[in-house]
PDB file of N, CA and C in Angstrom:
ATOM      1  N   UNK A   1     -26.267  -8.928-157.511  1.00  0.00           N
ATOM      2  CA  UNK A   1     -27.545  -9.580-157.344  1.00  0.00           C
ATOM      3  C   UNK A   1     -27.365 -11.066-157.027  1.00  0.00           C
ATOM      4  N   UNK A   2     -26.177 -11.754-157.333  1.00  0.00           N
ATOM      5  CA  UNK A   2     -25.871 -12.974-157.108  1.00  0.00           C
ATOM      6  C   UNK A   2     -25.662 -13.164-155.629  1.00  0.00           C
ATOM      7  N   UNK A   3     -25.433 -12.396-155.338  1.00  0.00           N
ATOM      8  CA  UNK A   3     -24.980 -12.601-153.849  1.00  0.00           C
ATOM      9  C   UNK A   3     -25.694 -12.403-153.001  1.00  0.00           C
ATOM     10  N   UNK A   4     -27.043 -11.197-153.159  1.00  0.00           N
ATOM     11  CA  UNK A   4     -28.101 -11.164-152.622  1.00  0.00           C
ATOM     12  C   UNK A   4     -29.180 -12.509-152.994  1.00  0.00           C
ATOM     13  N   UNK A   5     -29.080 -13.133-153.446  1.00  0.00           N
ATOM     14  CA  UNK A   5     -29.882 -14.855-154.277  1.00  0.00           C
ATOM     15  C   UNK A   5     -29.015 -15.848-153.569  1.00  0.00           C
ATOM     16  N   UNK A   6     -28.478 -15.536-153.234  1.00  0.00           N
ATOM     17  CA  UNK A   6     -27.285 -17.113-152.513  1.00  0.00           C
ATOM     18  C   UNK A   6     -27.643 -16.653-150.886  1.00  0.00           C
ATOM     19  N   UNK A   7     -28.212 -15.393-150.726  1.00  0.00           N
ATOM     20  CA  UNK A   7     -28.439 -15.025-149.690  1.00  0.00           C
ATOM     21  C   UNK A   7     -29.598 -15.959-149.074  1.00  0.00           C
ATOM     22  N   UNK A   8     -30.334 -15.445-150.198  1.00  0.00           N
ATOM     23  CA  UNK A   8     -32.178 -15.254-149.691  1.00  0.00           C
ATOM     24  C   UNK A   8     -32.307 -16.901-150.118  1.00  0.00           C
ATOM     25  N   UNK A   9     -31.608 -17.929-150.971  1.00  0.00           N
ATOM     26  CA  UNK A   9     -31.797 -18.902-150.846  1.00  0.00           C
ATOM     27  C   UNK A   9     -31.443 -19.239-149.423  1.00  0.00           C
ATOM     28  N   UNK A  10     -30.438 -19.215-148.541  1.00  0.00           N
ATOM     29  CA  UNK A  10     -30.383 -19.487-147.355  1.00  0.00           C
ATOM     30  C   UNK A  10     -31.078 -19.671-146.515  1.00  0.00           C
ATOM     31  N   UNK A  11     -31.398 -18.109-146.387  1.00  0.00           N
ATOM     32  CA  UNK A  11     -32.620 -17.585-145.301  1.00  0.00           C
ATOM     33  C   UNK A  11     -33.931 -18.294-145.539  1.00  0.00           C
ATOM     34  N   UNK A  12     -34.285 -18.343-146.918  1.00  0.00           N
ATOM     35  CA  UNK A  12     -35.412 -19.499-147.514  1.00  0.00           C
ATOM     36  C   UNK A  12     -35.452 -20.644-146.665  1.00  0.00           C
ATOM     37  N   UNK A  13     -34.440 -21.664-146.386  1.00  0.00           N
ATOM     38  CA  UNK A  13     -33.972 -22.751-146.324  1.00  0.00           C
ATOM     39  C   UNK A  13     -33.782 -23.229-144.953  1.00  0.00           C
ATOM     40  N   UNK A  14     -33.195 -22.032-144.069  1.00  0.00           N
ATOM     41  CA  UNK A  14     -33.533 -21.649-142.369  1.00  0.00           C
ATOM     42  C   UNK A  14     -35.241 -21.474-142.056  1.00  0.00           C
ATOM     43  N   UNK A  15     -35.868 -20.551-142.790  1.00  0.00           N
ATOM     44  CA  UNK A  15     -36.835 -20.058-142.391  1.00  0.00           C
ATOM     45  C   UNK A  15     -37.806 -21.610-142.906  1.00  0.00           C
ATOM     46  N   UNK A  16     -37.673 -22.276-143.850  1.00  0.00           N
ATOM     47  CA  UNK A  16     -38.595 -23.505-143.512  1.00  0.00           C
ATOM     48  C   UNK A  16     -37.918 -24.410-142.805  1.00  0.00           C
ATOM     49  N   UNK A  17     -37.160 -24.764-141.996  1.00  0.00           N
ATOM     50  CA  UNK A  17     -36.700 -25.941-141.363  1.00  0.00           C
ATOM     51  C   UNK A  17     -37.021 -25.056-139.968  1.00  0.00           C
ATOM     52  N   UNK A  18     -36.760 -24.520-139.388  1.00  0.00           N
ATOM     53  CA  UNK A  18     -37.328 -23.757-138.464  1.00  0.00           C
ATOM     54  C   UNK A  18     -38.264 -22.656-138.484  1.00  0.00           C
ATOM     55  N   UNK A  19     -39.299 -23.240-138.057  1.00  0.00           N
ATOM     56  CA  UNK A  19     -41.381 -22.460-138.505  1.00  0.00           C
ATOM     57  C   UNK A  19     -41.491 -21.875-137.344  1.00  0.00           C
ATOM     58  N   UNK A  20     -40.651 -21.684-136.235  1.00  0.00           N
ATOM     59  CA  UNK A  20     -40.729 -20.284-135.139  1.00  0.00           C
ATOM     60  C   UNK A  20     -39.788 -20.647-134.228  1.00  0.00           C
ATOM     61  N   UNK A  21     -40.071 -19.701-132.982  1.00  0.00           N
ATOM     62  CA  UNK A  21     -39.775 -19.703-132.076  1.00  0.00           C
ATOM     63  C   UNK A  21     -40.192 -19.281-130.795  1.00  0.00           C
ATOM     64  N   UNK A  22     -40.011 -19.698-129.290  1.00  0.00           N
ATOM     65  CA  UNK A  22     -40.259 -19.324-128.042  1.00  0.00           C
ATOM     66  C   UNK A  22     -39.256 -18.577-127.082  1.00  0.00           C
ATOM     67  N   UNK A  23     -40.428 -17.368-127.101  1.00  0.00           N
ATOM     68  CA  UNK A  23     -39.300 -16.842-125.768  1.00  0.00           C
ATOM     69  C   UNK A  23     -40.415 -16.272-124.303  1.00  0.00           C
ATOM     70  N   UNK A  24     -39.603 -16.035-123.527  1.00  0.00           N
ATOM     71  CA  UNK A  24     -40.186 -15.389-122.028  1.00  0.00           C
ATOM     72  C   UNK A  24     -40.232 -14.542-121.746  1.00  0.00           C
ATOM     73  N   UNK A  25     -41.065 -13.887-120.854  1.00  0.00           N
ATOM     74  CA  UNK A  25     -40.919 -12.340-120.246  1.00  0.00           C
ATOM     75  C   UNK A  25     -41.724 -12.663-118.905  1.00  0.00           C
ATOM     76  N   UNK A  26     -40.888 -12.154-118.208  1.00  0.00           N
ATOM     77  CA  UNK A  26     -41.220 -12.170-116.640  1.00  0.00           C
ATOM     78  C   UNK A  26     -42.428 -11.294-116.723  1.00  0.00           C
ATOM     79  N   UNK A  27     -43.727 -11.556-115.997  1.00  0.00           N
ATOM     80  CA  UNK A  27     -44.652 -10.510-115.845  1.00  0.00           C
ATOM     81  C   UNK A  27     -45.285 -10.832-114.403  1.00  0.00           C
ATOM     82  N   UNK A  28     -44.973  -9.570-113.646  1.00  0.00           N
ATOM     83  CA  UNK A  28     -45.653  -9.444-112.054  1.00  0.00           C
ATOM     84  C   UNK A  28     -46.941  -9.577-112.170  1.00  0.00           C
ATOM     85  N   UNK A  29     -47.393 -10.433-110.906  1.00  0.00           N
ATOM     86  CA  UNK A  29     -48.708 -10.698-110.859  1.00  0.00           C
ATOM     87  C   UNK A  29     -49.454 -10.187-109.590  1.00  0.00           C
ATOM     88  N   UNK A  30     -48.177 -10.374-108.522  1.00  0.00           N
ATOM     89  CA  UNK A  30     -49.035  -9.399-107.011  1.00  0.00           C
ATOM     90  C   UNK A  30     -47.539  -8.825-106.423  1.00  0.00           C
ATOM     91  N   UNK A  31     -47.481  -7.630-106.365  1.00  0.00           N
ATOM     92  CA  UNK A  31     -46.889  -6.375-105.788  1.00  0.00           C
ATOM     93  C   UNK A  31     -47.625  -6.078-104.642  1.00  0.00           C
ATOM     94  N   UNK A  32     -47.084  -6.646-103.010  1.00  0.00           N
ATOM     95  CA  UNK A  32     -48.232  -6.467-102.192  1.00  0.00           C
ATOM     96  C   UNK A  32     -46.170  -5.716-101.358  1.00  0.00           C
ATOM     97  N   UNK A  33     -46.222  -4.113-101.259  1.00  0.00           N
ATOM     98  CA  UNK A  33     -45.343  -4.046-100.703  1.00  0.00           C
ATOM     99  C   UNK A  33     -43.931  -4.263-100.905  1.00  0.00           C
ATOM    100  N   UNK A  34     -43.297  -5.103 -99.727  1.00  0.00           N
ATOM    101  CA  UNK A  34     -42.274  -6.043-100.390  1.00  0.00           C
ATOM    102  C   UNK A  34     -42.158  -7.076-100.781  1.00  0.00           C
ATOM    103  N   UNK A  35     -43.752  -7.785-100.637  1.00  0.00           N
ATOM    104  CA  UNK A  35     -43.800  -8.915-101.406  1.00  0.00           C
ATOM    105  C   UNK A  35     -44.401  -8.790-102.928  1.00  0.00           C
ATOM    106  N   UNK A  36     -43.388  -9.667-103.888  1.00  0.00           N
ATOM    107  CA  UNK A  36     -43.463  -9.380-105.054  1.00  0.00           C
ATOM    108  C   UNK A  36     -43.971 -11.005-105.681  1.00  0.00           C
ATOM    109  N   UNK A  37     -44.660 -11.439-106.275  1.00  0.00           N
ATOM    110  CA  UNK A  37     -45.165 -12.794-107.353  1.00  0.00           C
ATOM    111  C   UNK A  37     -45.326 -12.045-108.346  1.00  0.00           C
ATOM    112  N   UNK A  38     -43.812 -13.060-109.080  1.00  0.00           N
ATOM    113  CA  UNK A  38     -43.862 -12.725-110.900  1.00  0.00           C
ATOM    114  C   UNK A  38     -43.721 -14.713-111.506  1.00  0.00           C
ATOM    115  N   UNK A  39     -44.552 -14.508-112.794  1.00  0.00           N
ATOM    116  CA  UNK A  39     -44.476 -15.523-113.396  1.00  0.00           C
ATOM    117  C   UNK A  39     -44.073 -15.524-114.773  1.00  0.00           C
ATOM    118  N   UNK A  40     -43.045 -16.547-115.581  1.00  0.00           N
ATOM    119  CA  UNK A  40     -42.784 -16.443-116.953  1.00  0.00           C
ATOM    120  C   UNK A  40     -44.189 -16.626-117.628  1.00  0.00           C
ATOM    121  N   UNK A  41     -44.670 -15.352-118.360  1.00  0.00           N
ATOM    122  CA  UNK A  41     -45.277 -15.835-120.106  1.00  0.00           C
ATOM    123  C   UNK A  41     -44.295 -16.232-121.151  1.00  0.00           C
ATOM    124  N   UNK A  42     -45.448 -17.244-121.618  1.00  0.00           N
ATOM    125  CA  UNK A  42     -44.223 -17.829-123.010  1.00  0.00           C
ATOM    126  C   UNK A  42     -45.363 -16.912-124.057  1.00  0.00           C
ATOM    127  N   UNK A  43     -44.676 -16.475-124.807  1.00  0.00           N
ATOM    128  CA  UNK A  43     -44.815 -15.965-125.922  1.00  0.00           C
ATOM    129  C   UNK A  43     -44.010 -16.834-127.245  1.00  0.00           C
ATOM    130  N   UNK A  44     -44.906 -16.921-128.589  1.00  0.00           N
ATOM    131  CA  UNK A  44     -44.220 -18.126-129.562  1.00  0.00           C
ATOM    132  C   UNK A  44     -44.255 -17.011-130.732  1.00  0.00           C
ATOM    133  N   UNK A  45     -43.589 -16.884-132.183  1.00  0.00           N
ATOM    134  CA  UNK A  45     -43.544 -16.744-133.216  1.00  0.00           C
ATOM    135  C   UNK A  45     -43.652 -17.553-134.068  1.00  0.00           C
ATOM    136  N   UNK A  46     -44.687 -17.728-134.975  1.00  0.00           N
ATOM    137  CA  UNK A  46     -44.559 -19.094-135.622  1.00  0.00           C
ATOM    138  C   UNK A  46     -45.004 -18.471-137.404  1.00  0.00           C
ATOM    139  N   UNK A  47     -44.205 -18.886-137.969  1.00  0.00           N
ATOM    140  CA  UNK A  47     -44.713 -18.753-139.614  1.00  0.00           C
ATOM    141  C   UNK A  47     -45.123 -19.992-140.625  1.00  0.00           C
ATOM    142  N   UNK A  48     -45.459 -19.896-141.736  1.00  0.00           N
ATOM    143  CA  UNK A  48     -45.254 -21.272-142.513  1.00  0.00           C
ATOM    144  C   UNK A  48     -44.087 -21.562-142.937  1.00  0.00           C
ATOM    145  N   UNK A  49     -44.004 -22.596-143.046  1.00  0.00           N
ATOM    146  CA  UNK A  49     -42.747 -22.746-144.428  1.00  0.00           C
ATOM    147  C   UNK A  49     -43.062 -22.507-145.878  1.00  0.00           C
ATOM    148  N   UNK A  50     -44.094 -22.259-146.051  1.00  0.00           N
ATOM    149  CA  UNK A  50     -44.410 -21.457-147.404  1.00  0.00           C
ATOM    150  C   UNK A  50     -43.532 -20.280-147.520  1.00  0.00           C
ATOM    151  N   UNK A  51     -43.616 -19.769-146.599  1.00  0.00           N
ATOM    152  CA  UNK A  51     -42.805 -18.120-146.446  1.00  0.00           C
ATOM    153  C   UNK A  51     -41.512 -18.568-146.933  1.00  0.00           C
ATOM    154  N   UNK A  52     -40.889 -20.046-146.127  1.00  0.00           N
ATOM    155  CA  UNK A  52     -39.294 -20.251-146.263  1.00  0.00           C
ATOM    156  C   UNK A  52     -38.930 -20.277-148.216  1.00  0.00           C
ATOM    157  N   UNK A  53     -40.051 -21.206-148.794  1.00  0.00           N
ATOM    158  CA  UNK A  53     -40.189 -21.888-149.951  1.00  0.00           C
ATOM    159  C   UNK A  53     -40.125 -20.229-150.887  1.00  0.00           C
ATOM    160  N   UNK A  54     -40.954 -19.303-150.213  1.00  0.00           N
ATOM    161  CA  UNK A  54     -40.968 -18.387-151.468  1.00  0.00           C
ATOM    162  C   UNK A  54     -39.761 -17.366-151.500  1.00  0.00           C
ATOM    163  N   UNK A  55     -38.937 -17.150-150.428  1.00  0.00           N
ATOM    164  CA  UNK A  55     -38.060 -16.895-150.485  1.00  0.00           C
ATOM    165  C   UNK A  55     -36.941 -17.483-151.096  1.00  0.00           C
ATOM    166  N   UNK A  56     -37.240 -18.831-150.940  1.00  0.00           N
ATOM    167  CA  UNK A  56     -35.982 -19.457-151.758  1.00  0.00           C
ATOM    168  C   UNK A  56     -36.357 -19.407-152.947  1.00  0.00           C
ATOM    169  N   UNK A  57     -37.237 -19.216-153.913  1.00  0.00           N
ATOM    170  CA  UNK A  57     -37.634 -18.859-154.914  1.00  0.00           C
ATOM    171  C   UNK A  57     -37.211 -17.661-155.675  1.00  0.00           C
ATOM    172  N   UNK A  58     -37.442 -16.731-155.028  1.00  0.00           N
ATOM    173  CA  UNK A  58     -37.045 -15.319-155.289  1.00  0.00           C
ATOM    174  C   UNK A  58     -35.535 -15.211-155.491  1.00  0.00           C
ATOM    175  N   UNK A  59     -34.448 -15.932-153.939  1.00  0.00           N
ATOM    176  CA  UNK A  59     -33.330 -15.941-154.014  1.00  0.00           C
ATOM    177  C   UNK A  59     -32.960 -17.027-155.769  1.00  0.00           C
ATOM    178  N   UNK A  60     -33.709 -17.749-156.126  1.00  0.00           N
ATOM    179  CA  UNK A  60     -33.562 -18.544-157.451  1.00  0.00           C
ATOM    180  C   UNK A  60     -33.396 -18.032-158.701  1.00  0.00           C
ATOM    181  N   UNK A  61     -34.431 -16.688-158.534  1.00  0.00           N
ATOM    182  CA  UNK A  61     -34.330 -16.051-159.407  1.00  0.00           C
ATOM    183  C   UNK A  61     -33.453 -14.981-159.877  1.00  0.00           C
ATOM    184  N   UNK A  62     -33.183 -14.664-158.417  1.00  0.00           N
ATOM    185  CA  UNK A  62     -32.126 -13.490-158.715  1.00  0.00           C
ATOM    186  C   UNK A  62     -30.588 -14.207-159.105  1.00  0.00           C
ATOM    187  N   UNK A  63     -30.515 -15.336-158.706  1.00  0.00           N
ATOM    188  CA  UNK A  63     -29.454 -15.978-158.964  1.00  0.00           C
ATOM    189  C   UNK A  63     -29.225 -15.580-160.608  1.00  0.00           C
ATOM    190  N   UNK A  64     -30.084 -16.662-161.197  1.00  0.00           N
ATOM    191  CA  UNK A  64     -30.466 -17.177-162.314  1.00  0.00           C
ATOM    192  C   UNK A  64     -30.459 -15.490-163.201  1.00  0.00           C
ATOM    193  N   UNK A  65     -31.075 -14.456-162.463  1.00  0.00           N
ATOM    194  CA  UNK A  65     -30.726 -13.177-163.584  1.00  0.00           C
ATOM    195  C   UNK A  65     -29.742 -12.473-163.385  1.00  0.00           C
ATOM    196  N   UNK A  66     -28.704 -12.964-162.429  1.00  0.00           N
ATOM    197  CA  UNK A  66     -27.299 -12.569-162.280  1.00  0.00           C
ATOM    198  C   UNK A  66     -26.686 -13.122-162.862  1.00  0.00           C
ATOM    199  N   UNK A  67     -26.516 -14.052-163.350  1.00  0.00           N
ATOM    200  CA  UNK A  67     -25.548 -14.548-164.828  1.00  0.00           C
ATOM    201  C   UNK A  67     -26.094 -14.618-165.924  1.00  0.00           C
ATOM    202  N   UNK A  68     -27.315 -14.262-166.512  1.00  0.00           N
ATOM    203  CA  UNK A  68     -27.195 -13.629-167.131  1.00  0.00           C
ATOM    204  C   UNK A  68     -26.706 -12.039-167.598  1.00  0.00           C
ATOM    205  N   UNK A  69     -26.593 -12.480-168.877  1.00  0.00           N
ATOM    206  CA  UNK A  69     -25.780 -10.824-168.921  1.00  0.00           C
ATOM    207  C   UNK A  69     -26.477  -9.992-170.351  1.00  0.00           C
ATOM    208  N   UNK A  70     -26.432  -9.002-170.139  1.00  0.00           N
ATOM    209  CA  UNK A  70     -27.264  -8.168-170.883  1.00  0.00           C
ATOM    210  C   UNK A  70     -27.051  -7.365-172.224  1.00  0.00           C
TER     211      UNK A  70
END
C-alpha cells in the first residue's frame, strides 16, 4: 500500500501543476472529387487541480496506513 501512496502522491502533484491538455484531429471539410479541404480541430482536456490535491491526499493516507502495523 506504500507504494501505491508514493504513487498517487505523484500523480496528485502532476495532475495539479498540469490542469490539461491540447490535441488535433484533422477533419475534412469539402471532398469535391479529387479535391480534398481538411482543417485541424483543437480539441482541449482540462480538469481542476482540486482533482490533483485530492489525490495527493488519498496517496497521504495510504502512505500513513502502510506503516502502520496492525
Amino acid at each position: 500500500m506504500k507504494g501505491l501512496g508514493i504513487f498517487l502522491i505523484i500523480a496528485g502533484l502532476v495532475l495539479t501543476l498540469v490542469t490539461g491538455f491540447k490535441f488535433f484531429t484533422k477533419e475534412k471539410i469539402v471532398d469535391i472529387g479529387s479535391i480534398e479541404v481538411s482543417a485541424d480541430k483543437p480539441h482541449s482536456v482540462n480538469w481542476s487541480p482540486i482533482l490533483g490535491i485530492g489525490i495527493m491526499v488519498v496517496g497521504g493516507i495510504l502512505v500513513i496506513a502502510g506503516k502502520r502495523k496492525l
